[in-house]
PDB file of N, CA and C in Angstrom:
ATOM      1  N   UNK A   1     100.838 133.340  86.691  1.00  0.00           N
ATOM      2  CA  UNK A   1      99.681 133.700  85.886  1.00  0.00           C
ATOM      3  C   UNK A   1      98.510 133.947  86.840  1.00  0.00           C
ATOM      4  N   UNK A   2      98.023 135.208  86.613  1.00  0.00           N
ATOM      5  CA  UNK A   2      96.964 135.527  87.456  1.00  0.00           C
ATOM      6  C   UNK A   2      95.745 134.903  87.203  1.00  0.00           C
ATOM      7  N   UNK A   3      94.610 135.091  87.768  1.00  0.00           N
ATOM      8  CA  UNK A   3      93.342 134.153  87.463  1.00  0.00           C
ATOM      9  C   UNK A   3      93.084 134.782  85.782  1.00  0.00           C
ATOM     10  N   UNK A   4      92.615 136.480  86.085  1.00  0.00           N
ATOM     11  CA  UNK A   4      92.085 136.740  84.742  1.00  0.00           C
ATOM     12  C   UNK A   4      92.752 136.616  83.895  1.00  0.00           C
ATOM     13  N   UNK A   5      93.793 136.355  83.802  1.00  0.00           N
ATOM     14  CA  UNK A   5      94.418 135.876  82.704  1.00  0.00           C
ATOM     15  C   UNK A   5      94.247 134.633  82.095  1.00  0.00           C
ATOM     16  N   UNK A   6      94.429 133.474  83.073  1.00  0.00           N
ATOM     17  CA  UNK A   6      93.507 132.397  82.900  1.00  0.00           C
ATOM     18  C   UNK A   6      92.154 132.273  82.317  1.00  0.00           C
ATOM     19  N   UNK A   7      91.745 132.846  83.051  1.00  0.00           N
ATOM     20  CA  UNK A   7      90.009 132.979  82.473  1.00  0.00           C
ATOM     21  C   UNK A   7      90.346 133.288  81.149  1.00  0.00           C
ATOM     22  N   UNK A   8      90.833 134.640  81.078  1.00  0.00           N
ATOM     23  CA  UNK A   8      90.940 135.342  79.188  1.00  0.00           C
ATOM     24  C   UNK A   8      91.479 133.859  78.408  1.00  0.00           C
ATOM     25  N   UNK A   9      92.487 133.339  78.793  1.00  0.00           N
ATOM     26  CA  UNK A   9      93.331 132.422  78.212  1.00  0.00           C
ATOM     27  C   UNK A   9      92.126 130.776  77.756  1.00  0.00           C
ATOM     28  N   UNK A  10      91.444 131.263  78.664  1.00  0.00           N
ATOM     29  CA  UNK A  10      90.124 129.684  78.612  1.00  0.00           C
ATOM     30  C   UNK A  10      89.320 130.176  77.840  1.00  0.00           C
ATOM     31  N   UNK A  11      88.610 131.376  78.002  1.00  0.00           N
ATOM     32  CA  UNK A  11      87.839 132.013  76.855  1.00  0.00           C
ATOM     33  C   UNK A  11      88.321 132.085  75.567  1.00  0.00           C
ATOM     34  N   UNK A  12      89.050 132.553  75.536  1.00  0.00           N
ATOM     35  CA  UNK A  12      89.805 132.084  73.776  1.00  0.00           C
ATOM     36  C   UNK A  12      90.120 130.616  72.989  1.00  0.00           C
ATOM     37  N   UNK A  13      91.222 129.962  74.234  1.00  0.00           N
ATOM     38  CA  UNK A  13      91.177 129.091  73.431  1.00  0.00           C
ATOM     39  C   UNK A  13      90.363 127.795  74.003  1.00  0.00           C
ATOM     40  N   UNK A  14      89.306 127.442  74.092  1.00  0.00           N
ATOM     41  CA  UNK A  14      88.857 126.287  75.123  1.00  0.00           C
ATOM     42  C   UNK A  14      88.920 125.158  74.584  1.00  0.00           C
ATOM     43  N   UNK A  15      88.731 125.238  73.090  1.00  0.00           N
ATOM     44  CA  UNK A  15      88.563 123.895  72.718  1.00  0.00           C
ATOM     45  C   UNK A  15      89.869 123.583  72.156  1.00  0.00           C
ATOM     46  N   UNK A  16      90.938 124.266  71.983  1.00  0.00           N
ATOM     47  CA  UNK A  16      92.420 123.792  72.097  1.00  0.00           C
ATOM     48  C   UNK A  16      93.199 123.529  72.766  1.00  0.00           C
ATOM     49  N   UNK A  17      92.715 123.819  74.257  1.00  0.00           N
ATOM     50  CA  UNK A  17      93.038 123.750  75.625  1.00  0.00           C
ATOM     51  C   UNK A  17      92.642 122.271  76.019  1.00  0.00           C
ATOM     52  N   UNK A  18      91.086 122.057  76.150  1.00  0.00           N
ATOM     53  CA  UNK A  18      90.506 121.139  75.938  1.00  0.00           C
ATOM     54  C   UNK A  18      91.168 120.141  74.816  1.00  0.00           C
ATOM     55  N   UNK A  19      91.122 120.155  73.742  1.00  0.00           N
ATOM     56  CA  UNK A  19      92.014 119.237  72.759  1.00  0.00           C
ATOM     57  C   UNK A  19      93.076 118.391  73.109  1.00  0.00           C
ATOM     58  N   UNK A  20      93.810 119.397  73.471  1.00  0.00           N
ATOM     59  CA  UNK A  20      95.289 119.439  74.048  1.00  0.00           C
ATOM     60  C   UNK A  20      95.263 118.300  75.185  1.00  0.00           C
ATOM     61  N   UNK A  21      94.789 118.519  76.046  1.00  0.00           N
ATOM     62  CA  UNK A  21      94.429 118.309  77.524  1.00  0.00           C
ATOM     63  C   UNK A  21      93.989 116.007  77.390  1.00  0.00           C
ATOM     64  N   UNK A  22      92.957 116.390  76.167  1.00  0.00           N
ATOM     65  CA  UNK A  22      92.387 115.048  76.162  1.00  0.00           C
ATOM     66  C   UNK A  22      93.285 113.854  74.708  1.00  0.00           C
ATOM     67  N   UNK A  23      93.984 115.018  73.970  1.00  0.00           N
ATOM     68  CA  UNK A  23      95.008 114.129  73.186  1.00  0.00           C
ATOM     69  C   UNK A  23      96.044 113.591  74.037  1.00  0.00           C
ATOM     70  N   UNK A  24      96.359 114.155  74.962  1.00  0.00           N
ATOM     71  CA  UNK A  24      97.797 114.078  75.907  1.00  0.00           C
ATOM     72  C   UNK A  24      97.176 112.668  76.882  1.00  0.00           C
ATOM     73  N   UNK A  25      96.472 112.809  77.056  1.00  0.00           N
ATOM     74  CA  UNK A  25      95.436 111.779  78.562  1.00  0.00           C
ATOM     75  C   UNK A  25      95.414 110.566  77.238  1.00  0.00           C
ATOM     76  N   UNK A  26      94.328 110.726  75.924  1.00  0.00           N
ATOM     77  CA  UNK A  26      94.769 109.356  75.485  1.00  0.00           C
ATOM     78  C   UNK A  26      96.122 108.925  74.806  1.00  0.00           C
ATOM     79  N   UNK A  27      96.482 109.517  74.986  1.00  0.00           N
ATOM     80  CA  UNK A  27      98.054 109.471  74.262  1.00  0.00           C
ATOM     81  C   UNK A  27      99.427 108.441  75.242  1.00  0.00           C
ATOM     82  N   UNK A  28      98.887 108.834  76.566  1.00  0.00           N
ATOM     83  CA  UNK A  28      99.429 108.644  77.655  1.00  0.00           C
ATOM     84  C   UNK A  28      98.810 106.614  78.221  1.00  0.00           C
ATOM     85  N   UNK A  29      97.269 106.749  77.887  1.00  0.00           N
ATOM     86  CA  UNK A  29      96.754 105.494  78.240  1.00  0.00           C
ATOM     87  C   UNK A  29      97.065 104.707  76.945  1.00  0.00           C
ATOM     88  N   UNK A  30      97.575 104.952  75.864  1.00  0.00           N
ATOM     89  CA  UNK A  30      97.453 104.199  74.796  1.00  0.00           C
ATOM     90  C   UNK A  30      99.321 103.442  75.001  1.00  0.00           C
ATOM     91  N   UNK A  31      99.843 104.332  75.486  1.00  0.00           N
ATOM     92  CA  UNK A  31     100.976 104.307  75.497  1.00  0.00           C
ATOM     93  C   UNK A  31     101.465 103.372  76.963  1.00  0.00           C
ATOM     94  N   UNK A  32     100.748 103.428  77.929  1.00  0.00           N
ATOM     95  CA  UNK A  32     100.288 102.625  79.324  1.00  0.00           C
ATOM     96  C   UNK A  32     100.095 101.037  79.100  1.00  0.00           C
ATOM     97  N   UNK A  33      98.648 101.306  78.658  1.00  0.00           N
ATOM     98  CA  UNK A  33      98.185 100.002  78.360  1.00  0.00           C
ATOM     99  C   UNK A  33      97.880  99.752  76.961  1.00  0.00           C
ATOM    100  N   UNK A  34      98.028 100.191  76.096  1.00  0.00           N
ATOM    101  CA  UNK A  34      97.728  99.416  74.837  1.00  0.00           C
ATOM    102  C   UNK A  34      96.470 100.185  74.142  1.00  0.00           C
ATOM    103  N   UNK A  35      96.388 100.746  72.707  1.00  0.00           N
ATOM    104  CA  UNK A  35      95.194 100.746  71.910  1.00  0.00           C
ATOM    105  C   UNK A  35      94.127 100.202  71.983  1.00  0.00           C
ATOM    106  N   UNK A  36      93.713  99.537  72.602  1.00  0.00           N
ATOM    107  CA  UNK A  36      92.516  99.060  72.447  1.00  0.00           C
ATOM    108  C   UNK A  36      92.105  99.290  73.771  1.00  0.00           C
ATOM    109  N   UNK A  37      93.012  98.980  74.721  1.00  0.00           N
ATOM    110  CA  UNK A  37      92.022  99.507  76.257  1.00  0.00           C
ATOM    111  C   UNK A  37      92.036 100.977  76.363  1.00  0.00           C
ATOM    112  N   UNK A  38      93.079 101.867  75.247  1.00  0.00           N
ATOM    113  CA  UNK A  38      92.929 102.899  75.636  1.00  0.00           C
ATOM    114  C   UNK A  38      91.499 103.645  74.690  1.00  0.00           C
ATOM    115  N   UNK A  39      91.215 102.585  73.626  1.00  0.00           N
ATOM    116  CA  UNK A  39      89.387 102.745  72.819  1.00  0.00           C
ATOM    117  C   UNK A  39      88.730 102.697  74.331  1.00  0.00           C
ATOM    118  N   UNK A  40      88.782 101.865  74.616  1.00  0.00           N
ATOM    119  CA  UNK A  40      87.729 101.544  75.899  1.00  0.00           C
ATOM    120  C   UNK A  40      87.615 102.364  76.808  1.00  0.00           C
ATOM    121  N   UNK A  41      88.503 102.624  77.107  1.00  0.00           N
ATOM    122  CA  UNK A  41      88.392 103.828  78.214  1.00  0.00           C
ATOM    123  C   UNK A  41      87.934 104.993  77.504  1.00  0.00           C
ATOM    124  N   UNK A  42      88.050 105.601  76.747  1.00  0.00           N
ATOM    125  CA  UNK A  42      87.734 106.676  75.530  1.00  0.00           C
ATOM    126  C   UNK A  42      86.598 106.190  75.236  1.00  0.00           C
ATOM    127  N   UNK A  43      85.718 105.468  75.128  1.00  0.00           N
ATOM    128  CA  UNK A  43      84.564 104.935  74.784  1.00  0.00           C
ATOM    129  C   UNK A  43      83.820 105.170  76.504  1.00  0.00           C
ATOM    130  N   UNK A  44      84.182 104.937  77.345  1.00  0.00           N
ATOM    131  CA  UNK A  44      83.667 104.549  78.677  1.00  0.00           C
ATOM    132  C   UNK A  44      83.016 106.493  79.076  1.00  0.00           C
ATOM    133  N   UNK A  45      84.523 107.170  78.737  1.00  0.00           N
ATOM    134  CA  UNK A  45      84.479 108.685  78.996  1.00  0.00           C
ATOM    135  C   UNK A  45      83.163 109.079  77.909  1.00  0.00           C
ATOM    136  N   UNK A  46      83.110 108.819  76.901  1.00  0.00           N
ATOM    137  CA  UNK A  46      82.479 109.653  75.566  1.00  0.00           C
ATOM    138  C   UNK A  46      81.074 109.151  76.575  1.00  0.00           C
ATOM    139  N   UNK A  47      80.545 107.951  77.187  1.00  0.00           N
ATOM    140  CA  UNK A  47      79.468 107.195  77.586  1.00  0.00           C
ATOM    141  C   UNK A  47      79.364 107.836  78.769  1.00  0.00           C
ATOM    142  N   UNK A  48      80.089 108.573  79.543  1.00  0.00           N
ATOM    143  CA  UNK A  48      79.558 109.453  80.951  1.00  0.00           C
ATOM    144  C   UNK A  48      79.513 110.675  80.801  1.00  0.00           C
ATOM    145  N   UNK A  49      80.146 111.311  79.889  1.00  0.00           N
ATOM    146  CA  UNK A  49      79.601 112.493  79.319  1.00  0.00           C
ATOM    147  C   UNK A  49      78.318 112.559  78.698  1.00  0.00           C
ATOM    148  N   UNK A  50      77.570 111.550  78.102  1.00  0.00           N
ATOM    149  CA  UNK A  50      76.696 111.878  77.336  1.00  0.00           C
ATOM    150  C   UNK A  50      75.394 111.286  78.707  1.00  0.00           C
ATOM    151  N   UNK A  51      75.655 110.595  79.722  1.00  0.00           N
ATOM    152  CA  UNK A  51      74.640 110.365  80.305  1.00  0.00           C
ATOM    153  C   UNK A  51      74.684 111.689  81.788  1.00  0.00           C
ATOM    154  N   UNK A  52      76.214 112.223  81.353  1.00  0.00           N
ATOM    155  CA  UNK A  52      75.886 113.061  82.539  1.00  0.00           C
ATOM    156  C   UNK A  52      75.321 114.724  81.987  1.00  0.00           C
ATOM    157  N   UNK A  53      75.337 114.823  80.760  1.00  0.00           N
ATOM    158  CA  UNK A  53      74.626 115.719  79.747  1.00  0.00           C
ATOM    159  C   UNK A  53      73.187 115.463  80.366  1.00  0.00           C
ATOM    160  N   UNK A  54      72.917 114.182  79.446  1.00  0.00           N
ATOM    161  CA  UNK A  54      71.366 114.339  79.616  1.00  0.00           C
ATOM    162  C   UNK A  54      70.682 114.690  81.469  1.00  0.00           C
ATOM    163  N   UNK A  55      71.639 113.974  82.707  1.00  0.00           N
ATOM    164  CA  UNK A  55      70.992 114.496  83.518  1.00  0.00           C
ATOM    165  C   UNK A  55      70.748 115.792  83.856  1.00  0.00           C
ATOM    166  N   UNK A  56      71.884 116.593  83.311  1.00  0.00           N
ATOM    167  CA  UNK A  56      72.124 118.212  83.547  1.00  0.00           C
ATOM    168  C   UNK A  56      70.663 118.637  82.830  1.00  0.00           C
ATOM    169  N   UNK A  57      70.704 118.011  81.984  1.00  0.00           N
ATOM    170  CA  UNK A  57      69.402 118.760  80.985  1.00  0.00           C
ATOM    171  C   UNK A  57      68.300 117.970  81.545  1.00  0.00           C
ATOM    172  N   UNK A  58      67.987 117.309  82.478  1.00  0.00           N
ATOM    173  CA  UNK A  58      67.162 116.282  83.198  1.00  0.00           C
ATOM    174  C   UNK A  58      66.384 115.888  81.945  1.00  0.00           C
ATOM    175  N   UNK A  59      66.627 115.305  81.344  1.00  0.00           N
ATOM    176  CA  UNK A  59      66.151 113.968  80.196  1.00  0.00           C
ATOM    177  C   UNK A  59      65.256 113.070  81.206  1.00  0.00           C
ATOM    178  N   UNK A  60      64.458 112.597  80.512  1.00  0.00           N
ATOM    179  CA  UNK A  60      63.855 111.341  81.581  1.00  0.00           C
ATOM    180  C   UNK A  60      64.155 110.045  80.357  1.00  0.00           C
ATOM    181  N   UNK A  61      64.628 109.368  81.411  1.00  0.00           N
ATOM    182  CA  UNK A  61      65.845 108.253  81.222  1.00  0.00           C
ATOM    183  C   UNK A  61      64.867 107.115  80.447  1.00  0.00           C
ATOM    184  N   UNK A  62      63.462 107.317  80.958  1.00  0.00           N
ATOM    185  CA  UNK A  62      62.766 106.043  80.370  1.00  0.00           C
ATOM    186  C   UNK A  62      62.093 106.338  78.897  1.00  0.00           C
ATOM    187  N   UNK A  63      61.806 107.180  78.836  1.00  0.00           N
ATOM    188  CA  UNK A  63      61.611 107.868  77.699  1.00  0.00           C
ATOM    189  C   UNK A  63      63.065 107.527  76.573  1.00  0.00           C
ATOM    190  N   UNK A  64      63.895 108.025  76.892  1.00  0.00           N
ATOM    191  CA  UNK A  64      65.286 107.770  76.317  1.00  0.00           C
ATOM    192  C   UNK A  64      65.008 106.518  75.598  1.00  0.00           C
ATOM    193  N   UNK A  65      65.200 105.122  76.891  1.00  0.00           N
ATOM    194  CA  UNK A  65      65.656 104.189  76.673  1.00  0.00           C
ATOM    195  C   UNK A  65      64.327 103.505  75.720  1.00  0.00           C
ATOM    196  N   UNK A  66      63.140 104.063  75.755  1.00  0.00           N
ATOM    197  CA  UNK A  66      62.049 103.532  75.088  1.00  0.00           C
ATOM    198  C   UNK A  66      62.339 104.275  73.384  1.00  0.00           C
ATOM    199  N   UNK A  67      62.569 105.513  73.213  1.00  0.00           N
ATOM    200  CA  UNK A  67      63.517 105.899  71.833  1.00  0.00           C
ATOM    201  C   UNK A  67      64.285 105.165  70.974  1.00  0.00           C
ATOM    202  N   UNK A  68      65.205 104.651  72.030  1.00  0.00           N
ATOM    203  CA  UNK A  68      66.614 104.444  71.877  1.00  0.00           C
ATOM    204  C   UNK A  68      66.356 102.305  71.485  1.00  0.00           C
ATOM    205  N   UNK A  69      65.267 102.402  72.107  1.00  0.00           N
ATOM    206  CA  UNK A  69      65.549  99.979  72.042  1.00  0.00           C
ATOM    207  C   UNK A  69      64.333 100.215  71.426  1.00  0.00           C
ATOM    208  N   UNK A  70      63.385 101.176  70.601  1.00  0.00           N
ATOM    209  CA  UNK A  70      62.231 100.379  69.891  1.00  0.00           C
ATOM    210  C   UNK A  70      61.853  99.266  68.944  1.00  0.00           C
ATOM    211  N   UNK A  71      60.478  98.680  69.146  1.00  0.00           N
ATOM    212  CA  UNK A  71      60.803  97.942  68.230  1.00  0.00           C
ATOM    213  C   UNK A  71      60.485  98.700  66.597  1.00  0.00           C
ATOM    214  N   UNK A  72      61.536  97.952  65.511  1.00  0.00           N
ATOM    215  CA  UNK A  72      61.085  98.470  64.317  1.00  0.00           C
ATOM    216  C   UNK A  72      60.527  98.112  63.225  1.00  0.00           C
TER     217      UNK A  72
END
């Protein structure tokens, strides 16, 4: 398989590719170590994606965390 084909093949389907890719990975840790460490780890991933989001988008972190723990 040549690259552009690849590419075409990622452009179409990404988020079934993607799907695919991350059902198989927890499928594999659940099956490793057990349901619940494989939550955790799946919890750990969902938690570095979302802090490595906000740096891409340079969020300022204190701001965040002053949002995020107010008092109510």
């Amino acid at each position: 398989m040549d690259a552009y084909t690849f590419a075409e093949l990622w452009k179409r389907h990404r988020g079934k590719i993607t799907g695919v890719i991350l059902g198989l990975a927890f499928g594999w840790f659940a099956i490793i170590y057990g349901i619940i460490k494989a939550l955790f780890v799946t919890a750990c991933v969902f938690a570095g994606y979302y802090v490595g989001k906000r740096l891409d988008e340079r969020v300022d972190f204190k701001e965040l965390f002053s949002r995020l723990f107010q008092e109510r």
